[in-house]
Protein backbone atom coordinates (compact mmCIF):
# COMPACT_ATOMS: atom_id res chain seq x y z
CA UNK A 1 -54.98 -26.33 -41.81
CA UNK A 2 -54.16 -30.22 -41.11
CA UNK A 3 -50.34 -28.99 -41.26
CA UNK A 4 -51.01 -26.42 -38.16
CA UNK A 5 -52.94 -28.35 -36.11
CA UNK A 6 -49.71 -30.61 -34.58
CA UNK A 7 -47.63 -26.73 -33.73
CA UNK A 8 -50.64 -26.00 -31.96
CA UNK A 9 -51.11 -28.73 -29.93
CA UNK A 10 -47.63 -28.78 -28.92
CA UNK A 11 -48.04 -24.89 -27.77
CA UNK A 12 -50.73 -25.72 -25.82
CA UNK A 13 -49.27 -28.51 -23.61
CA UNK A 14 -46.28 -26.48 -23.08
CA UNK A 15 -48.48 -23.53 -21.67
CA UNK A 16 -49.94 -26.15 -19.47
CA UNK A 17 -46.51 -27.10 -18.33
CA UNK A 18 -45.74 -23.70 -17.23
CA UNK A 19 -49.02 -23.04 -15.36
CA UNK A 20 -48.72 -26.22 -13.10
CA UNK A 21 -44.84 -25.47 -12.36
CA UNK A 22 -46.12 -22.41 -11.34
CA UNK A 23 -48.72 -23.25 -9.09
CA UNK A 24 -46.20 -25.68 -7.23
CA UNK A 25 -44.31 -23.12 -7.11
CA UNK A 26 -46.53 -20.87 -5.41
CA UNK A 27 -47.91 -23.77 -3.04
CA UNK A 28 -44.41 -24.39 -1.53
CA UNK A 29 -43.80 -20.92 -0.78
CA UNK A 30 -47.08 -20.85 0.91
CA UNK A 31 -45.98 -23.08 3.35
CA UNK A 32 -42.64 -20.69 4.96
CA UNK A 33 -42.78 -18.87 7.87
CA UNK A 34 -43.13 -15.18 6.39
CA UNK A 35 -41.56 -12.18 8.75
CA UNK A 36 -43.72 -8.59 9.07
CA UNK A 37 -42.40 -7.43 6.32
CA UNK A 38 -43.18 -10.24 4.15
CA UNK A 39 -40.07 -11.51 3.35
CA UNK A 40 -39.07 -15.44 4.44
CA UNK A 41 -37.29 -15.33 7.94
CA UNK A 42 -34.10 -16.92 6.35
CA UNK A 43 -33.92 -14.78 3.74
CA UNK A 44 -33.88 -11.85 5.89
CA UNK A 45 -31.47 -12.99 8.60
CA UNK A 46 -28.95 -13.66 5.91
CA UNK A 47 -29.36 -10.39 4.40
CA UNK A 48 -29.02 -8.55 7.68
CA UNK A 49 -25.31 -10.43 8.71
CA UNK A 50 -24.44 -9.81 5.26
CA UNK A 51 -25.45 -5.54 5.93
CA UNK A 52 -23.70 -5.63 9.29
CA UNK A 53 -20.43 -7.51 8.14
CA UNK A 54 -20.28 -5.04 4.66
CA UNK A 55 -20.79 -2.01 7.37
CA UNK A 56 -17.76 -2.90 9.31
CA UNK A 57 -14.45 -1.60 8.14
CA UNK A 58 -11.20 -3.20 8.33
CA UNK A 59 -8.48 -1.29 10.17
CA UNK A 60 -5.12 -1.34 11.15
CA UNK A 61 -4.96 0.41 15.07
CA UNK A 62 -2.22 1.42 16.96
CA UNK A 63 -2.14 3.46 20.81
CA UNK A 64 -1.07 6.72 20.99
CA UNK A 65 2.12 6.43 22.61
CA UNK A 66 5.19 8.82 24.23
CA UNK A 67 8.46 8.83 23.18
CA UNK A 68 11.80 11.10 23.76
CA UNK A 69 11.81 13.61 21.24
CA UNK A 70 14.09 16.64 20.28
CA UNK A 71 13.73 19.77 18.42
CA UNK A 72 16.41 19.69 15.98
CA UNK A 73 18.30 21.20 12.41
CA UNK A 74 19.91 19.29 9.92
CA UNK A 75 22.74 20.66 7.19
CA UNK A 76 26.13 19.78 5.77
CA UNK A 77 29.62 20.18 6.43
CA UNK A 78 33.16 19.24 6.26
CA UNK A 79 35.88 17.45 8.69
CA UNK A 80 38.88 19.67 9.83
CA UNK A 81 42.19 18.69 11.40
CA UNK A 82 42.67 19.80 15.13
CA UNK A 83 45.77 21.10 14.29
CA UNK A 84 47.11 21.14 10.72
CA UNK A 85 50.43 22.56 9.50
CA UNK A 86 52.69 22.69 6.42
CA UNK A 87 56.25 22.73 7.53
CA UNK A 88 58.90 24.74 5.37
CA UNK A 89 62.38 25.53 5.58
CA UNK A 90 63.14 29.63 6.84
CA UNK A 91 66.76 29.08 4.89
CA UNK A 92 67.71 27.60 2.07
CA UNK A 93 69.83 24.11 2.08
CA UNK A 94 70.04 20.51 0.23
CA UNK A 95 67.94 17.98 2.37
CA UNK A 96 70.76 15.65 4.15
CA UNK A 97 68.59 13.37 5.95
CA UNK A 98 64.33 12.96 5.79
CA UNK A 99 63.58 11.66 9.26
CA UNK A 100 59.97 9.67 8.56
CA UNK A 101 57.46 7.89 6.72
CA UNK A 102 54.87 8.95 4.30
CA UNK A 103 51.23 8.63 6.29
CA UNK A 104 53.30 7.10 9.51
CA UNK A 105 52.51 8.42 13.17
CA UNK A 106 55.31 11.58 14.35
CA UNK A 107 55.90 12.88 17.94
CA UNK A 108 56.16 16.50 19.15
CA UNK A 109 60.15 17.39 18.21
CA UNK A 110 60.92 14.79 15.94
CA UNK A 111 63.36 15.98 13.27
CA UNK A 112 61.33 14.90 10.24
CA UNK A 113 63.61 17.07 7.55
CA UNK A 114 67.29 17.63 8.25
CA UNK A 115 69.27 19.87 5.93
CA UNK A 116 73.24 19.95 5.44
CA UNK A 117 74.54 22.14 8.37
CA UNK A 118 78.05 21.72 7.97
CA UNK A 119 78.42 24.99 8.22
CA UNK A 120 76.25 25.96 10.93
CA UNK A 121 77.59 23.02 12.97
CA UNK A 122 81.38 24.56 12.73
CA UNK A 123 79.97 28.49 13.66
CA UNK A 124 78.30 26.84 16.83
CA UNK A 125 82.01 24.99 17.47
CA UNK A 126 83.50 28.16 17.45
CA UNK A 127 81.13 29.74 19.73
CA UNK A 128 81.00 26.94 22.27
CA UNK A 129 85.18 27.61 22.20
CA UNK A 130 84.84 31.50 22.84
CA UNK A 131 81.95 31.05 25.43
CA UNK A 132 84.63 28.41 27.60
CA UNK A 133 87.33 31.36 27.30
CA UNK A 134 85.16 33.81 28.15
CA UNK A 135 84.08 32.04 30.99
CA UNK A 136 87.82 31.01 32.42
CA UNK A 137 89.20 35.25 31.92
CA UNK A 138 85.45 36.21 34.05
CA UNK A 139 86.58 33.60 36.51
CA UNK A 140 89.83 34.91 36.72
CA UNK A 141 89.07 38.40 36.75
CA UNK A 142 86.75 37.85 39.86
CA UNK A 143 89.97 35.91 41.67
CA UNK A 144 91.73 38.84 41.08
CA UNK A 145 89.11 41.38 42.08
CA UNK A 146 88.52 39.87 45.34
CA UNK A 147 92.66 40.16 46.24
CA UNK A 148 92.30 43.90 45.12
CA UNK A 149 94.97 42.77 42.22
CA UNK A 150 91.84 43.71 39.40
CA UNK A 151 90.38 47.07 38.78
CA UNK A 152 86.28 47.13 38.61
CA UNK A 153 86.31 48.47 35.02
CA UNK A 154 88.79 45.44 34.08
CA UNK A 155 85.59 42.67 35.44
CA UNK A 156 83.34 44.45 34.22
CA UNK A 157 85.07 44.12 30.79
CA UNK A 158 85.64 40.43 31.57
CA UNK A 159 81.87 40.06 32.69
CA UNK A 160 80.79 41.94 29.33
CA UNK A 161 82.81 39.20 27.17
CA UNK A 162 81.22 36.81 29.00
CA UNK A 163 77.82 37.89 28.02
CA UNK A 164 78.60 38.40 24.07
CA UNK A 165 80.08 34.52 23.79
CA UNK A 166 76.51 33.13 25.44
CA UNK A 167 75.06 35.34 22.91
CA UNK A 168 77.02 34.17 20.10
CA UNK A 169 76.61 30.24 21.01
CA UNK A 170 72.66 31.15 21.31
CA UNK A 171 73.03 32.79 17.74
CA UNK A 172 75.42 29.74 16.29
CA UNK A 173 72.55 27.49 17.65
CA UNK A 174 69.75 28.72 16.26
CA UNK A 175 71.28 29.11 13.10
CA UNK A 176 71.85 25.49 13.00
CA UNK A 177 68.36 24.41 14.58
CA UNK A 178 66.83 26.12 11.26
CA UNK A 179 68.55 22.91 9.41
CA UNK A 180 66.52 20.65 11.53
CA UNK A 181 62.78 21.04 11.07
CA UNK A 182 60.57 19.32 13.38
CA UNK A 183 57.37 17.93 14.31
CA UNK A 184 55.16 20.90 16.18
CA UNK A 185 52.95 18.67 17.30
CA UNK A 186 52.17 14.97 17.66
CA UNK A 187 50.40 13.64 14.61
CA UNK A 188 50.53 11.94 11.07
CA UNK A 189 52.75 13.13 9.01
CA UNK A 190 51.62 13.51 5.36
CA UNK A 191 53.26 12.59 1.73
CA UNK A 192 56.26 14.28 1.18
CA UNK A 193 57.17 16.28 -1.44
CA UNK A 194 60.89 16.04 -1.56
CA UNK A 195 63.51 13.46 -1.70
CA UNK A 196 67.22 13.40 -0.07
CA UNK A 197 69.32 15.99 -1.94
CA UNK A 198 67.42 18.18 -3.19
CA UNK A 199 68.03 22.01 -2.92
CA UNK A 200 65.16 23.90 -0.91
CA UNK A 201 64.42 27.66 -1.02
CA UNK A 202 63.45 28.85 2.12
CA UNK A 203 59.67 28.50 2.38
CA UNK A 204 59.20 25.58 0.17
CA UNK A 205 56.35 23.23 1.32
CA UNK A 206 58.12 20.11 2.70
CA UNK A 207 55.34 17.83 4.35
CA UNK A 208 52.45 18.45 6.11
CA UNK A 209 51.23 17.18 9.50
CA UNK A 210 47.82 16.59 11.03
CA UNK A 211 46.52 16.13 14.20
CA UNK A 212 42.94 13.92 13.75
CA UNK A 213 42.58 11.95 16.98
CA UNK A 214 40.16 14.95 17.33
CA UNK A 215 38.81 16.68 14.37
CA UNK A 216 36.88 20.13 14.02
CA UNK A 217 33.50 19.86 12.30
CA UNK A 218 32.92 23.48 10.62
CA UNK A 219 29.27 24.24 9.16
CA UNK A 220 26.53 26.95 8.95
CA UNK A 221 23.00 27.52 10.23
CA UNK A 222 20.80 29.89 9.03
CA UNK A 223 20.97 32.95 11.10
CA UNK A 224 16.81 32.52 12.56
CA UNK A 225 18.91 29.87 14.70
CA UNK A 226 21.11 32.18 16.17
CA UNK A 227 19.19 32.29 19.35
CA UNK A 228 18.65 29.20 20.28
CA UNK A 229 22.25 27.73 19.87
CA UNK A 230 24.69 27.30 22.74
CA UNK A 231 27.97 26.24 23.07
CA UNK A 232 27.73 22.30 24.37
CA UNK A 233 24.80 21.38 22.56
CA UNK A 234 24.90 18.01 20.72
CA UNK A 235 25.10 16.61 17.82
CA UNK A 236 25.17 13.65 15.41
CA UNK A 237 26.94 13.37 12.34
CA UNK A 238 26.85 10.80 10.02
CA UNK A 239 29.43 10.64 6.66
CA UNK A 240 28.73 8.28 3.36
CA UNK A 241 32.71 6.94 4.61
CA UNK A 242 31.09 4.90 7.18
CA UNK A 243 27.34 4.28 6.03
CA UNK A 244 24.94 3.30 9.04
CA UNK A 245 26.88 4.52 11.63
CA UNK A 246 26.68 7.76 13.96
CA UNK A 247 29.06 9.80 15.82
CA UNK A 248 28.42 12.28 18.28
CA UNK A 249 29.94 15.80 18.76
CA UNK A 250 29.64 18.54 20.73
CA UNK A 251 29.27 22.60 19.47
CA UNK A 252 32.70 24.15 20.71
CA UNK A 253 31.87 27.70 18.68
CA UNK A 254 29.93 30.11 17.70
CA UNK A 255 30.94 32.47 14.84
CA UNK A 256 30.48 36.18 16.37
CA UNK A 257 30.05 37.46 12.87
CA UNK A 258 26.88 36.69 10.67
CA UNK A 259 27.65 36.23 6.45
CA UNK A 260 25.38 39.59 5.15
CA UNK A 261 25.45 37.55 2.07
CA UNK A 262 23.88 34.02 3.02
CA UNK A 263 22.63 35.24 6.14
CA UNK A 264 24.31 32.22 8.09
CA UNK A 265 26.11 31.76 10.91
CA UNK A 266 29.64 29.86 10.99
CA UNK A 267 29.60 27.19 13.65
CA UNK A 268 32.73 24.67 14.71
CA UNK A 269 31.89 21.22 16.49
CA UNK A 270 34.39 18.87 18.19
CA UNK A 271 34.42 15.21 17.91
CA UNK A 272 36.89 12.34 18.87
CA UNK A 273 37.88 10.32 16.44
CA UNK A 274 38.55 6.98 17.74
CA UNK A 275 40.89 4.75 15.37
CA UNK A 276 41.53 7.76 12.93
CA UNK A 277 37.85 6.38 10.87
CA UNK A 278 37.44 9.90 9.88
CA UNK A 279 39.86 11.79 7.89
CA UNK A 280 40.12 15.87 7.37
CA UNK A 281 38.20 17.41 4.42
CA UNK A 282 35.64 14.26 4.23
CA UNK A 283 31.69 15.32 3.34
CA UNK A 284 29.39 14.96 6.82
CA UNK A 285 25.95 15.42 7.59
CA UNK A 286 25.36 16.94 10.63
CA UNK A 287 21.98 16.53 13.04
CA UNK A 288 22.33 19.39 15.77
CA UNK A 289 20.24 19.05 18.69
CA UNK A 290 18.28 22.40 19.76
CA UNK A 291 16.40 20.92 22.85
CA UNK A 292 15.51 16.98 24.26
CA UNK A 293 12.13 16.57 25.73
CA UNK A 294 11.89 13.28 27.16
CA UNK A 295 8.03 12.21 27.19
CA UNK A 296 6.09 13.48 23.94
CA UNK A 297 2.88 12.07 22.71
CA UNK A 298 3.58 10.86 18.67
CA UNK A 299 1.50 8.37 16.43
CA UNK A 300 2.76 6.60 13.54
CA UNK A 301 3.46 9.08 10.33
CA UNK A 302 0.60 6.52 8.31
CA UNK A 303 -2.02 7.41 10.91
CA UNK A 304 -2.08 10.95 9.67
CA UNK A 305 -4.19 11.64 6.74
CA UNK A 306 -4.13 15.10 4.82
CA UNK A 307 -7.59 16.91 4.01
CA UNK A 308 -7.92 20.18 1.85
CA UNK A 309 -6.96 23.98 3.20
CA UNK A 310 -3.45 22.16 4.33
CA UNK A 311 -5.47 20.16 7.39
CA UNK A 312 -4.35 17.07 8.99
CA UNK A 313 -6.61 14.40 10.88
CA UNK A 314 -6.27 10.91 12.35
CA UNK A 315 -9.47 8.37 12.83
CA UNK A 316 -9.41 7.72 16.60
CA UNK A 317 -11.43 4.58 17.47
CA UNK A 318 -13.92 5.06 20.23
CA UNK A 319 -16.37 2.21 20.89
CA UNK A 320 -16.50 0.44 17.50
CA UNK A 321 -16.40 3.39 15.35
CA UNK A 322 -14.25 5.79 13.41
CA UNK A 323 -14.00 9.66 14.77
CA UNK A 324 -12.41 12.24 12.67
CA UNK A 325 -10.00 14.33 14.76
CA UNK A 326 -7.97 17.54 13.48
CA UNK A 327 -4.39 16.97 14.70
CA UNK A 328 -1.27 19.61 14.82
CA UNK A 329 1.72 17.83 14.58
CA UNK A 330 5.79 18.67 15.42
CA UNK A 331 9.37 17.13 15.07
CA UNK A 332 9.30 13.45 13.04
CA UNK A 333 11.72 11.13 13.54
CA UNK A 334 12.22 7.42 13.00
CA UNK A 335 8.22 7.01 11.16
CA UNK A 336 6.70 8.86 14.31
CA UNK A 337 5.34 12.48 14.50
CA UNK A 338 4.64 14.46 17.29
CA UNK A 339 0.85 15.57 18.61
CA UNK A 340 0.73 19.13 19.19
CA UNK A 341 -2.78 18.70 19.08
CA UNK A 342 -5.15 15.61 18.79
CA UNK A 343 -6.13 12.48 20.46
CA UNK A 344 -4.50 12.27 24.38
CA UNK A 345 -1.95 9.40 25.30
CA UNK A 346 -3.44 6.18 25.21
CA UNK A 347 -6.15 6.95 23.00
CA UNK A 348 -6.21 4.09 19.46
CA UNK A 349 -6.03 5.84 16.19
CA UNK A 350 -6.53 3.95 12.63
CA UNK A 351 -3.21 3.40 10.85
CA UNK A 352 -4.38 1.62 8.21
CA UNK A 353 -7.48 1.09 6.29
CA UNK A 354 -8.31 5.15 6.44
CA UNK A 355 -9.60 5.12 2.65
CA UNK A 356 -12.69 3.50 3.73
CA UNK A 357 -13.35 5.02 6.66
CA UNK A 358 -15.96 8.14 7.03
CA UNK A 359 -16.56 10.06 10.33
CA UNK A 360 -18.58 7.48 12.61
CA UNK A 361 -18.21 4.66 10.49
CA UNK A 362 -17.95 1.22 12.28
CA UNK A 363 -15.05 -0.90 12.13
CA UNK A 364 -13.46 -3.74 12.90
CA UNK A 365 -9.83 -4.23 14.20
CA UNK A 366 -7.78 -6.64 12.18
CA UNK A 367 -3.99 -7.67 12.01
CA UNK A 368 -2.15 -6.01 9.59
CA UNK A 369 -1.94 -9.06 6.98
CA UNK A 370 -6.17 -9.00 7.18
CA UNK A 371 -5.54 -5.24 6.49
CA UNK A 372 -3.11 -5.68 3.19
CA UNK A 373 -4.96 -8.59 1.95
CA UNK A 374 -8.67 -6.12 1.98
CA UNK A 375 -7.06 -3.54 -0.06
CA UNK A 376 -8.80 -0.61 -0.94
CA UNK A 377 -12.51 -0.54 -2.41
């Protein structure tokens, strides 16, 4: 017993420790101003800011706004030459004389292939010499017509000789213009496939020549478009050649006849070509323009936010809160989609900060940086 008595002393003036902290304790509080509901007025001032500040959501706003807008179709297609030939020989010959440069710039008539005419050249010499004979005996035979020394039948003869030596000089030429062949058109003349003295069969390919200071733009559109294209309508097209930059073009035809088998229709677009950038046969993508409308209401595409049974809806701020409102949207371009449906111009929708947000909900508009830094809860 004399070992317990100093553990129970020592319990008992720590129990009397406790009870006079606690009525100190209980003194002090005593002395606060105390609200209706019991609660210190501090206390409950500080939990009321801290209610209304955890109520308020941080958005991101923006105004509805109008922009120009266009209906429009997208595909693919391919660059064509405004005019694009492969020139061969209609006789056979050895190549004499090649009259240009592979890739170089030709004009309309240049002789770009000549072939040994030697003989050719020698048949139109003989002509040329009949044709002057011919035309000294008509000129004669009308002298002597006219002093009734010359029968009719005799200038008509003379006349008639005449006429077969232009013929033959005509023939003799032509013969020797097939050696030469020429440029139809002004253009660039291709890489060449021959060399000086070879020997060509008639209607071996030679060179070819393009014309691409304009260039055809051929491509297909489902036919559900048939009826709204036109000829004129415009277009971009942009090509992986010449990343980040746009052309435009115009639709110069319509394909009468719709493919039964990929129910398309074959359209052909014009564009000019400044500084031959574009070349024939290179891959475009082409933006075709159905109809411009000039003033269309459109918010940002992060305003939108996408709600079971396929449903769309923006928050539109009106007087501190958050309204839900069902939108119906059209054409997107450049991050903004079109209101069919929805908030009116001028209205301010929540374009950031939607994950929060419930249907009345306050909040509170922040810069986007205050938005970021929130992040989601």
């Amino acid at each position: 017993m004399s070992n317990r008595r100093p553990l129970v002393l020592a319990l008992s003036l720590a129990g009397l420790v406790m009870l006079g902290l606690y009525a100190w304790q209980s003194s002090r509080s005593s002395t606060m101003p105390v609200r209706a509901g019991g609660a210190p007025a501090s206390a409950a001032a500080q939990s009321g800011a801290a209610k209304a500040v955890a109520a308020a959501v941080a958005v991101e706003v923006q105004p509805v706004r109008t922009q120009a807008m266009a209906d429009d179709v997208t595909a693919v297609g391919s660059l064509v030459s405004n005019e694009s030939v492969v020139l061969r020989p209609e006789v056979a010959g050895r190549i004499a004389e090649i009259g240009f440069r592979d890739g170089a710039p030709v004009r309309k008539g240049d002789v770009l292939v000549a072939f040994d005419a030697s003989v050719q050249r020698a048949e139109l010499q003989q002509a040329q010499a009949s044709l002057n004979l011919a035309v000294a005996n008509h000129r004669r035979a009308e002298d002597l017509f006219a002093r009734k020394f010359f029968s009719q039948s005799g200038l008509d003869t003379a006349k008639s000789q005449l006429e077969a030596a232009r013929a033959s000089v005509a023939l003799a030429q032509a013969r020797f213009e097939r050696t030469r062949i020429r440029a139809p058109f002004d253009g660039i003349a291709g890489i060449r496939k021959v060399s000086v003295g070879d020997y060509i069969k008639d209607g071996e390919a030679l060179v070819n020549v393009e014309d691409v200071d304009t260039l055809k733009l051929d491509f297909r559109l489902p036919e559900l478009y048939l009826g709204r294209l036109e000829v004129g309508q415009r277009l971009e097209v942009t090509s992986d050649v010449l990343p980040g930059e746009r052309f435009d073009a115009m639709l110069d035809a319509i394909d009468p006849l719709v493919d039964a088998q990929g129910r398309a229709v074959q359209l052909r677009a014009r564009l000019a070509n400044s500084g031959n950038r574009l070349r024939p046969g290179v891959f475009v993508r082409v933006r075709l323009i159905l109809e411009a409308r000039p003033e269309v209401p459109v918010v940002p595409e992060e305003a939108l936010v996408a709600a079971p049974g396929n449903v769309q809806f923006v928050y539109r701020v009106d007087e501190g809160r958050a309204k839900r409102v069902d939108v119906l949207t059209g054409s997107r371009r450049g991050g903004m989609v079109e209101l069919v449906e929805g908030p009116a111009v001028g209205d301010t929708v929540v374009t950031a900060g939607q994950l929060k947000l419930r249907d009345g909900a306050a909040v509170s508009i922040v810069p986007v940086a205050a938005v970021a830094a929130a992040g989601p809860d």
